[in-house]
Protein backbone atom coordinates (compact mmCIF):
# COMPACT_ATOMS: atom_id res chain seq x y z
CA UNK A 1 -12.13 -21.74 34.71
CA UNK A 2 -12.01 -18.73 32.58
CA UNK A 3 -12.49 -19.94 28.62
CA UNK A 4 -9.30 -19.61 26.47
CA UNK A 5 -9.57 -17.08 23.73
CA UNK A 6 -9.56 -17.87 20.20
CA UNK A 7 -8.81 -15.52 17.69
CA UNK A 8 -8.26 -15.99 13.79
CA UNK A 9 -5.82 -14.11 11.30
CA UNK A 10 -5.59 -13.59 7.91
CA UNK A 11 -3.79 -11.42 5.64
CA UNK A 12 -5.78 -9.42 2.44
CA UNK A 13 -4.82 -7.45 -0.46
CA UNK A 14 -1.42 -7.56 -2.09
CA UNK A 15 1.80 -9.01 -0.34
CA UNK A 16 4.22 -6.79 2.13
CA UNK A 17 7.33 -7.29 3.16
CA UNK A 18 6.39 -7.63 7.63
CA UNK A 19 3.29 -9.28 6.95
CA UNK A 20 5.05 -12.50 8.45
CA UNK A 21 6.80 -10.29 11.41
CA UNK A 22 2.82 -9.30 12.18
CA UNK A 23 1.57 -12.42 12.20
CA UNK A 24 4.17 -13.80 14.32
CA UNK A 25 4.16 -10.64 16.62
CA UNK A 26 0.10 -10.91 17.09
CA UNK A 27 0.59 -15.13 17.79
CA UNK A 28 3.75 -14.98 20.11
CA UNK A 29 1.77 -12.17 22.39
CA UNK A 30 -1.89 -14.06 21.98
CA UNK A 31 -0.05 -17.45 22.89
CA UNK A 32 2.87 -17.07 24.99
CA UNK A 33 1.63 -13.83 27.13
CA UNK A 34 -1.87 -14.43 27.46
CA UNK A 35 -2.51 -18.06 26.71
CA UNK A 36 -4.89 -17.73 23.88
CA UNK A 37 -5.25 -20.15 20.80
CA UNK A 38 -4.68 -18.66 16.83
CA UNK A 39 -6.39 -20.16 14.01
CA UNK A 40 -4.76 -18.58 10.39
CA UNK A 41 -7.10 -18.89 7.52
CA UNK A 42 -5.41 -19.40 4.15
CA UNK A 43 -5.56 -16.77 1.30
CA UNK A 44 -7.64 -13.76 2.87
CA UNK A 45 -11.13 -13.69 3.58
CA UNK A 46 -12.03 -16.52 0.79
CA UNK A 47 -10.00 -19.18 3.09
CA UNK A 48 -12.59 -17.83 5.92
CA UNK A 49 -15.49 -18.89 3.53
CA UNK A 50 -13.83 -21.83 2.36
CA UNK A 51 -12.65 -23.25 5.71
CA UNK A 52 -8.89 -23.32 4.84
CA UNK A 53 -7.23 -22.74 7.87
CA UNK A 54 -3.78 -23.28 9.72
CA UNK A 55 -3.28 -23.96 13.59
CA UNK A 56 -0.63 -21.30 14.41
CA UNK A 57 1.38 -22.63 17.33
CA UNK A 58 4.68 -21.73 18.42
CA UNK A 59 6.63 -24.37 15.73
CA UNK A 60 4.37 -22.33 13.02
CA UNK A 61 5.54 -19.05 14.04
CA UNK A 62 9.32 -19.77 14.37
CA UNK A 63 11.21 -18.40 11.99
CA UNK A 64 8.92 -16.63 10.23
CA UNK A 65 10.25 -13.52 11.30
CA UNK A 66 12.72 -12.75 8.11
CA UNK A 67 10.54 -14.13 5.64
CA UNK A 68 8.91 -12.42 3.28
CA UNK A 69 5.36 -12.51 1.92
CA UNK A 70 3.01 -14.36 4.05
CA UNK A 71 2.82 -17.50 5.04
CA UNK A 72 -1.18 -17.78 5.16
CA UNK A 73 -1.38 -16.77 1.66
CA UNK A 74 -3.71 -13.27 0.36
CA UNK A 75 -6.55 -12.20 -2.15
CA UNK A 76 -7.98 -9.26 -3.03
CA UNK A 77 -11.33 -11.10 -2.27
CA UNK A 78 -14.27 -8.64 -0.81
CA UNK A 79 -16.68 -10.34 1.79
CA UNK A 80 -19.56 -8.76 0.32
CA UNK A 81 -18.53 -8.94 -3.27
CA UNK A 82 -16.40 -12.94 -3.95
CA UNK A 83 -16.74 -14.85 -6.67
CA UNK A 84 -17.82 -18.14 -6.04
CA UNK A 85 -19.05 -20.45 -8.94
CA UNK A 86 -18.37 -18.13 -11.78
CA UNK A 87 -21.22 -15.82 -9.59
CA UNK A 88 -20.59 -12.79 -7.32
CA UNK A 89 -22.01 -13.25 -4.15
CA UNK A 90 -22.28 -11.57 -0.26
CA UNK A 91 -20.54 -13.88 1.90
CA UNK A 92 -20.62 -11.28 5.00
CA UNK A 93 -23.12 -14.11 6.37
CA UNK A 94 -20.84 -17.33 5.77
CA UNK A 95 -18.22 -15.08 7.08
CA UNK A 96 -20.03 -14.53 10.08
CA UNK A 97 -21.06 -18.49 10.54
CA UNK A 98 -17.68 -20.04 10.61
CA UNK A 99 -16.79 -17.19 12.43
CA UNK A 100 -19.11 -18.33 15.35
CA UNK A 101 -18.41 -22.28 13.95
CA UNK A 102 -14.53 -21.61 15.49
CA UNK A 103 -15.93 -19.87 18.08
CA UNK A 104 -13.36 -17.60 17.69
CA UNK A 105 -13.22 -14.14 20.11
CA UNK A 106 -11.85 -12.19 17.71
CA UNK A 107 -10.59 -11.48 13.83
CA UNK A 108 -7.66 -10.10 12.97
CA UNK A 109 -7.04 -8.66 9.35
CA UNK A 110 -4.11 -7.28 7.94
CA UNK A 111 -4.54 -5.13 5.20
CA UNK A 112 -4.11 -2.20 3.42
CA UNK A 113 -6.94 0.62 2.34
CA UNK A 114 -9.88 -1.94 0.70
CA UNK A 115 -9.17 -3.84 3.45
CA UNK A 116 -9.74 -1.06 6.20
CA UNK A 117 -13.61 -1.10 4.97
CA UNK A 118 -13.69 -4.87 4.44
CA UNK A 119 -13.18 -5.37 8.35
CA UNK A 120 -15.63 -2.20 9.33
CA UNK A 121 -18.08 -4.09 7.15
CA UNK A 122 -17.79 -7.37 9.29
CA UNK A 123 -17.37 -5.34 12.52
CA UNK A 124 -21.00 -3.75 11.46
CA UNK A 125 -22.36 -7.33 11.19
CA UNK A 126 -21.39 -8.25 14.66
CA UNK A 127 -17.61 -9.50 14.71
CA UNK A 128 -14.76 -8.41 17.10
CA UNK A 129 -12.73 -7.15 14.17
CA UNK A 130 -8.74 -5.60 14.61
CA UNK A 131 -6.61 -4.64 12.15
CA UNK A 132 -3.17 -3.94 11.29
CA UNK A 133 -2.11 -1.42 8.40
CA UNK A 134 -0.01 -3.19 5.69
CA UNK A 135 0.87 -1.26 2.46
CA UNK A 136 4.11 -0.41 0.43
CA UNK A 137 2.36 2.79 -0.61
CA UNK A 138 1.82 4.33 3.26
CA UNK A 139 -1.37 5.21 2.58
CA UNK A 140 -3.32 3.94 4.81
CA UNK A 141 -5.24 7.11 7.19
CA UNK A 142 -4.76 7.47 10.58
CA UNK A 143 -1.17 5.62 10.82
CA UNK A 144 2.72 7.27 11.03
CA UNK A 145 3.42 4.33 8.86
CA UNK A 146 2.41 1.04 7.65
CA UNK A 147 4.61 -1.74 7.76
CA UNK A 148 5.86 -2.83 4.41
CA UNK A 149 6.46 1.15 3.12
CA UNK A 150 10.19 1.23 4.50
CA UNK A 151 11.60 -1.85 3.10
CA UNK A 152 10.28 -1.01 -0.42
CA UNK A 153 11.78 2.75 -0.07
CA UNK A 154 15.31 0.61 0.62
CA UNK A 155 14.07 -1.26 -2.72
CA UNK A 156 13.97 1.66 -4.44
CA UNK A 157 16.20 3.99 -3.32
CA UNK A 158 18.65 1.04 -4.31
CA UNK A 159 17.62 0.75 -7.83
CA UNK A 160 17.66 4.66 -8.04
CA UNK A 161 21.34 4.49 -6.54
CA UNK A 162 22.60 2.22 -9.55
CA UNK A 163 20.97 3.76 -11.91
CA UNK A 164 23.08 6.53 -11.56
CA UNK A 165 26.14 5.29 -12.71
CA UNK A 166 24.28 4.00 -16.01
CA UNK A 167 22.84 7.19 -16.81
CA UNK A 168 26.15 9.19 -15.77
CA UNK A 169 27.58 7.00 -18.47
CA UNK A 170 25.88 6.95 -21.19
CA UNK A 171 24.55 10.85 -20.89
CA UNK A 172 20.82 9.76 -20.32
CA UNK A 173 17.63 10.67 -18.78
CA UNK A 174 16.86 7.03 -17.12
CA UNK A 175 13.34 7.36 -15.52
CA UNK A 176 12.40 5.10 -12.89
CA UNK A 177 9.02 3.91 -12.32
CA UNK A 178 7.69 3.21 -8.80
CA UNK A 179 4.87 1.89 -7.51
CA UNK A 180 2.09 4.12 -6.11
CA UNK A 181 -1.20 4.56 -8.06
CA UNK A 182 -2.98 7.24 -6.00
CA UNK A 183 -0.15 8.11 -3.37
CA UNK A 184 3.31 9.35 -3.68
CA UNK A 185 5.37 8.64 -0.50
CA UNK A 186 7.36 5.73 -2.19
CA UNK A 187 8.71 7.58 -4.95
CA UNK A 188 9.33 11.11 -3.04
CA UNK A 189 11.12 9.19 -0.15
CA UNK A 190 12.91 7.34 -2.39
CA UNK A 191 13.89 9.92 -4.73
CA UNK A 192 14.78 12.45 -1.67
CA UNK A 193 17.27 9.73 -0.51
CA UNK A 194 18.27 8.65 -3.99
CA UNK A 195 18.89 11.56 -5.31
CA UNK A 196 16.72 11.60 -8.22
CA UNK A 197 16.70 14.96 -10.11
CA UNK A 198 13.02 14.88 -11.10
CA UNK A 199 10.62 13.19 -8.35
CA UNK A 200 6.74 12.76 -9.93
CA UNK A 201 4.13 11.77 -7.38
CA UNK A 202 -0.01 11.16 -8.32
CA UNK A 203 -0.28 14.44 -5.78
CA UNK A 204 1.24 16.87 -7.77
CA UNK A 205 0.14 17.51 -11.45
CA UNK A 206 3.17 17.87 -13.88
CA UNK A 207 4.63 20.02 -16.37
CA UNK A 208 6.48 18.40 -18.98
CA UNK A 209 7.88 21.56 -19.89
CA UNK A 210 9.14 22.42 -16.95
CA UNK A 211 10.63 19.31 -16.39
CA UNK A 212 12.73 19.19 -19.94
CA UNK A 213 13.69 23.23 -18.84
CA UNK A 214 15.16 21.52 -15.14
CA UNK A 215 17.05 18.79 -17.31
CA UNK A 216 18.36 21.13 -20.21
CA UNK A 217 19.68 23.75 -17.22
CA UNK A 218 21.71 20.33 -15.76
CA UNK A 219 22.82 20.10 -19.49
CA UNK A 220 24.15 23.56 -19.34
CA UNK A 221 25.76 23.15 -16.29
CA UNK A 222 27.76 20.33 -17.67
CA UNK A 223 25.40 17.33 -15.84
CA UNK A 224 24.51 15.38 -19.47
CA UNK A 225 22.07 12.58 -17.33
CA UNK A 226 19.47 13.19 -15.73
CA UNK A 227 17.15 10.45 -13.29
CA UNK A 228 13.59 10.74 -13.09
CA UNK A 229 11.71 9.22 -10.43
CA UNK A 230 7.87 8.81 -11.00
CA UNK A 231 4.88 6.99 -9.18
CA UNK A 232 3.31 4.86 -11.29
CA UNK A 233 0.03 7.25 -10.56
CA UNK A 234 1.50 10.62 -11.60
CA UNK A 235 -0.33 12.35 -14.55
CA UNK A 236 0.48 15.48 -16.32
CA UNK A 237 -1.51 18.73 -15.36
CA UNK A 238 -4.10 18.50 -18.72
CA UNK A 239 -4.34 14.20 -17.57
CA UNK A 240 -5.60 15.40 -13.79
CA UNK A 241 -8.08 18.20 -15.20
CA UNK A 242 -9.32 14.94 -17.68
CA UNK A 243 -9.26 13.12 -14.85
CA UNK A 244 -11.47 15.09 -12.73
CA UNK A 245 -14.00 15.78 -15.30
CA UNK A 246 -14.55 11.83 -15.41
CA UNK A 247 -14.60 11.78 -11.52
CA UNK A 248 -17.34 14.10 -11.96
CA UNK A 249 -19.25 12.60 -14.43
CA UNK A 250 -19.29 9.37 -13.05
CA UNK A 251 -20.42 10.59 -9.77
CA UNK A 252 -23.32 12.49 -12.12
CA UNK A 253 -24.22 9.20 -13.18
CA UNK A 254 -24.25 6.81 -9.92
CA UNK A 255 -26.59 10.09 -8.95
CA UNK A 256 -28.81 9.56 -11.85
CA UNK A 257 -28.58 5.40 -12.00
CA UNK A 258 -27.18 5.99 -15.33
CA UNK A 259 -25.39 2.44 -15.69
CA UNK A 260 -24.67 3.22 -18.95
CA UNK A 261 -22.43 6.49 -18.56
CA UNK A 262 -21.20 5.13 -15.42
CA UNK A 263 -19.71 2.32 -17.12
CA UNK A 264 -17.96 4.44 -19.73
CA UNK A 265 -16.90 6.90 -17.63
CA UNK A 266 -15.50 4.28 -15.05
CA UNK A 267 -13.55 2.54 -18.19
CA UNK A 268 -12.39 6.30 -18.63
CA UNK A 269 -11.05 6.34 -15.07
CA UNK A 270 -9.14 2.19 -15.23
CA UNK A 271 -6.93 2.80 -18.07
CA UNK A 272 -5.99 6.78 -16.70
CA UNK A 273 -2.21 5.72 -15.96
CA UNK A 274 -1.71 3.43 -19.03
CA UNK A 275 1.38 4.02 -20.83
CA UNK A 276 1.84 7.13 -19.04
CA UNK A 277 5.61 6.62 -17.83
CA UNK A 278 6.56 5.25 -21.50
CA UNK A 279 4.80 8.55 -22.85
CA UNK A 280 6.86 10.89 -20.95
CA UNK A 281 10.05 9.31 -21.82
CA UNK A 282 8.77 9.41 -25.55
CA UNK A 283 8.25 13.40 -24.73
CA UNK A 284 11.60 13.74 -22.55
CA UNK A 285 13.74 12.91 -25.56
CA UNK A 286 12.16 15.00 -28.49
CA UNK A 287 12.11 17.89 -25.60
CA UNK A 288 15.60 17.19 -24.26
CA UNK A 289 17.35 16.04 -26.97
CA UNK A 290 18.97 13.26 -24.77
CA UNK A 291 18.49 9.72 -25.28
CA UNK A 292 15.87 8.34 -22.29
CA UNK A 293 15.56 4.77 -20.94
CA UNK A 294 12.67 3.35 -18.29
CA UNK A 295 13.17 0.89 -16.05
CA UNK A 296 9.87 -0.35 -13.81
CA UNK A 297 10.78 -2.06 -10.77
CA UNK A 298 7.01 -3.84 -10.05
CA UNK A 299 6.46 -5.99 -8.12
CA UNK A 300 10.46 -6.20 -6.60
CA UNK A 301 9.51 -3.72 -4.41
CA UNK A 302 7.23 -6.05 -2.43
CA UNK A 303 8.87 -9.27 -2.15
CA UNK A 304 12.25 -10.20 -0.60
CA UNK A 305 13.10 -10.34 3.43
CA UNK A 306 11.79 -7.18 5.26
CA UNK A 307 14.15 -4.83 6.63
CA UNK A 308 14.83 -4.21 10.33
CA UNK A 309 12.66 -1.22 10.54
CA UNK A 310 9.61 -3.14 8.75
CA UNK A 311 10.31 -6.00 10.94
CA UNK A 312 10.21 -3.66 14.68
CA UNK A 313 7.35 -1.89 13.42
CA UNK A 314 5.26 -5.07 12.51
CA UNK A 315 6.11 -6.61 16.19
CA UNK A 316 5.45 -3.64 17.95
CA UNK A 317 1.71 -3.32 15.96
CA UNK A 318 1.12 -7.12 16.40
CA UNK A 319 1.95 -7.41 20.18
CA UNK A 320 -0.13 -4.37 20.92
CA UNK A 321 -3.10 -5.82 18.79
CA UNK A 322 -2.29 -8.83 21.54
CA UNK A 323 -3.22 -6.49 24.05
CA UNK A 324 -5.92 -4.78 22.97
CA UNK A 325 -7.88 -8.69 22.27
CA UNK A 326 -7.10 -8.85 25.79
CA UNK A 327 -8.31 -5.82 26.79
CA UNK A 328 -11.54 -6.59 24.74
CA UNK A 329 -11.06 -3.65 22.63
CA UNK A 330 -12.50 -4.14 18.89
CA UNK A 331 -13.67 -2.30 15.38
CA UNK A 332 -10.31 -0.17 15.63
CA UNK A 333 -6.99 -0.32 13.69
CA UNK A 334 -3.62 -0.70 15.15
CA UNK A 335 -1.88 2.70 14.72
CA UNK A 336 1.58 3.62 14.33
CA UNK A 337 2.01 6.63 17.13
CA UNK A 338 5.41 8.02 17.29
CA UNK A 339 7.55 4.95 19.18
CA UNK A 340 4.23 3.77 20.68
CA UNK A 341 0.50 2.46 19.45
CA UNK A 342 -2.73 3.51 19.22
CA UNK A 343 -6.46 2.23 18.43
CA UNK A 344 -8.18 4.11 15.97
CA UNK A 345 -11.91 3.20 15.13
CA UNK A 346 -12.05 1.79 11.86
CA UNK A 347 -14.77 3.94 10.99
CA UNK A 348 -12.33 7.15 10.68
CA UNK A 349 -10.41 4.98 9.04
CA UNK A 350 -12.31 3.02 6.42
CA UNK A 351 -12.53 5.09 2.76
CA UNK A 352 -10.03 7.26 3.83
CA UNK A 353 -6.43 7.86 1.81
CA UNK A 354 -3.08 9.33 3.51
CA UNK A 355 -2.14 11.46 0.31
CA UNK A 356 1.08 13.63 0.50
CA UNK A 357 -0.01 16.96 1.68
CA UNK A 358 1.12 19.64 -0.65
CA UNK A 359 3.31 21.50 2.05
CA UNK A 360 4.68 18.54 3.82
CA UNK A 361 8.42 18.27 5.21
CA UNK A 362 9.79 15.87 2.63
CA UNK A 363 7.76 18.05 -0.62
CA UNK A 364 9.79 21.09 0.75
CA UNK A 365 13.07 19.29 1.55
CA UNK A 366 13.03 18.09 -2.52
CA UNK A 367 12.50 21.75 -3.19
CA UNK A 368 15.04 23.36 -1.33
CA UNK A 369 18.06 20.36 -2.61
CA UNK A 370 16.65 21.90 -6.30
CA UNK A 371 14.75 18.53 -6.88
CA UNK A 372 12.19 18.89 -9.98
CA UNK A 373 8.49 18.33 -8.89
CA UNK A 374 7.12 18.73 -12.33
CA UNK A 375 4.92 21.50 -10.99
């Protein structure tokens, strides 16, 4: 008799709304289509160290479908880099132990980005590694779209949609934060179907100027509010030039070993987006002369029940990962492809952002409906 195939799962890196539709669409396929056995280890790749785990059977996966978060649990823990007794240590080799200890056939991760090179790292040191691409951000390379991005754009476009009627009343610029440190697809879809007036995104270097001149001509026009939608990432034009001198500097000192410098300059680079959305309100008002109010949505962007297109998309990528562990295909992502899937090796996909292209569809539909980029 053939053996039965064991695969593991885990989910890494911040919470999604479909992580739990994934998980479920991976386990119905490996158990009910192809007779495997899934073991789900608690809490990312630490519960793989730690041997926390969870027998997924079919009771486990029932209605798990409209739930959100996950129910195995995440870290941002690194395999090569974990804290374990106050110490940071490489794990890759514990990792790879209990792998073999639970004789599993294959590892599953779903992830964002950092987790895109975690699993190339373990599929280097001999694992049957697959992935799934989980973000709210849709950054993740290679992908049409990772699951968690379109129930956070219904998050926000929401918030941006009541917003309105507070700013329409009280004749104010309201800006609305949204998540997105280094990618802007959140806040431009969002603001596109929101309506915002000003849309800010990390790709696109701002103007405050030119912003206050697009919210004074509304003024004129007889439109006294104003909403301003802006990644939590997005810098003014003289922040990005500061910006990229650090970037430069810091790779100047990793080339030199200077740990010193390299310290500063990466201290430079963390605190970058502090304060920034509080600072252009600040600006906004002396410029405008209009009273302006912030409102951060955080982390209600990720949690709540996924919506339906969050919840297809998940199935579809976790019953084709089902497949391809059949198929004994491994070290590849799970792509989004139009209405179908496709495997992508992780190594053109590990270290690798999906930014907003300057002249994409969506940056020239904002133009043309007279949307403010700040540019």
């Amino acid at each position: 008799m053939a053996k039965t195939k064991r695969i593991g799962i885990l989910t890494a890196g911040g919470d999604s709304p479909g992580l739990n539709a994934a998980i479920r669409g991976v386990g119905k396929t490996a158990l009910g289509f192809y007779g495997m056995e899934i073991i789900g280890f608690r809490d990312g790749f630490r519960g793989l160290v730690e041997d926390r785990k969870l027998k997924l059977d079919r009771s486990t996966l029932s209605g798990i479908l409209t739930v959100g978060g996950t129910i195995l649990g995440t870290s941002r823990d690194k395999p090569h880099r974990m804290v374990i007794d106050g110490r940071t240590r490489d794990m890759t080799k514990v990792i790879c132990e209990n792998y073999d200890k639970y004789g599993l056939d294959a590892l599953v991760c779903l992830g964002g980005g950092g987790t895109q090179k975690n699993a190339l790292r373990l599929h280097e040191a001999g694992l049957n590694v697959i992935t799934l691409p989980k973000t709210i951000d849709n950054d993740v390379a290679m992908t049409d779209a990772t699951f968690g991005f379109a129930t956070a754009m219904d998050i926000a476009t929401e918030t941006i949609d009541r917003l309105h009627s507070t700013a329409h009343s009280h004749h104010r610029v309201i800006i609305a934060e949204i998540m997105g440190h280094r990618a802007g697809w959140l806040t431009l879809g969002s603001g596109i179907a929101g309506g915002a007036d000003v849309i800010l995104i990390p790709e696109i270097p701002y103007d405050v100027e030119k912003i206050s001149a697009a919210i004074k001509q509304r003024s004129r026009h007889g439109t006294n509010f104003s909403i301003v939608a802006v990644a939590e990432g997005a810098m003014s034009k003289d922040d990005a030039r500061a910006l990229a001198a650090a970037e430069k500097k810091l790779e100047r000192a990793r080339t030199l070993h200077d740990k010193k410098e390299a310290k500063i300059e990466l201290a430079t680079l963390d605190v970058r987006h502090t304060g920034n959305t509080m600072r252009l309100a600040k600006q906004l008002e002396d410029l405008t002369q209009l009273e302006s109010r912030v409102t951060i949505l955080g982390y209600v962007q990720r949690g709540g029940t996924p919506s339906a297109a969050d919840r297809l998309l998940a199935t579809r990528l976790g019953s084709a990962c089902g497949d391809l562990i059949h198929e004994g295909i491994f070290g590849v992502m799970v792509a989004a492809r139009g209405d179908g899937t496709e495997p992508v090796p992780l190594e053109k996909v590990a270290g690798k952002r999906k930014a907003v292209p300057p002249d994409h569809q969506w940056v020239e539909t904002a133009r043309k409906v007279g949307t403010c980029l700040g540019d």
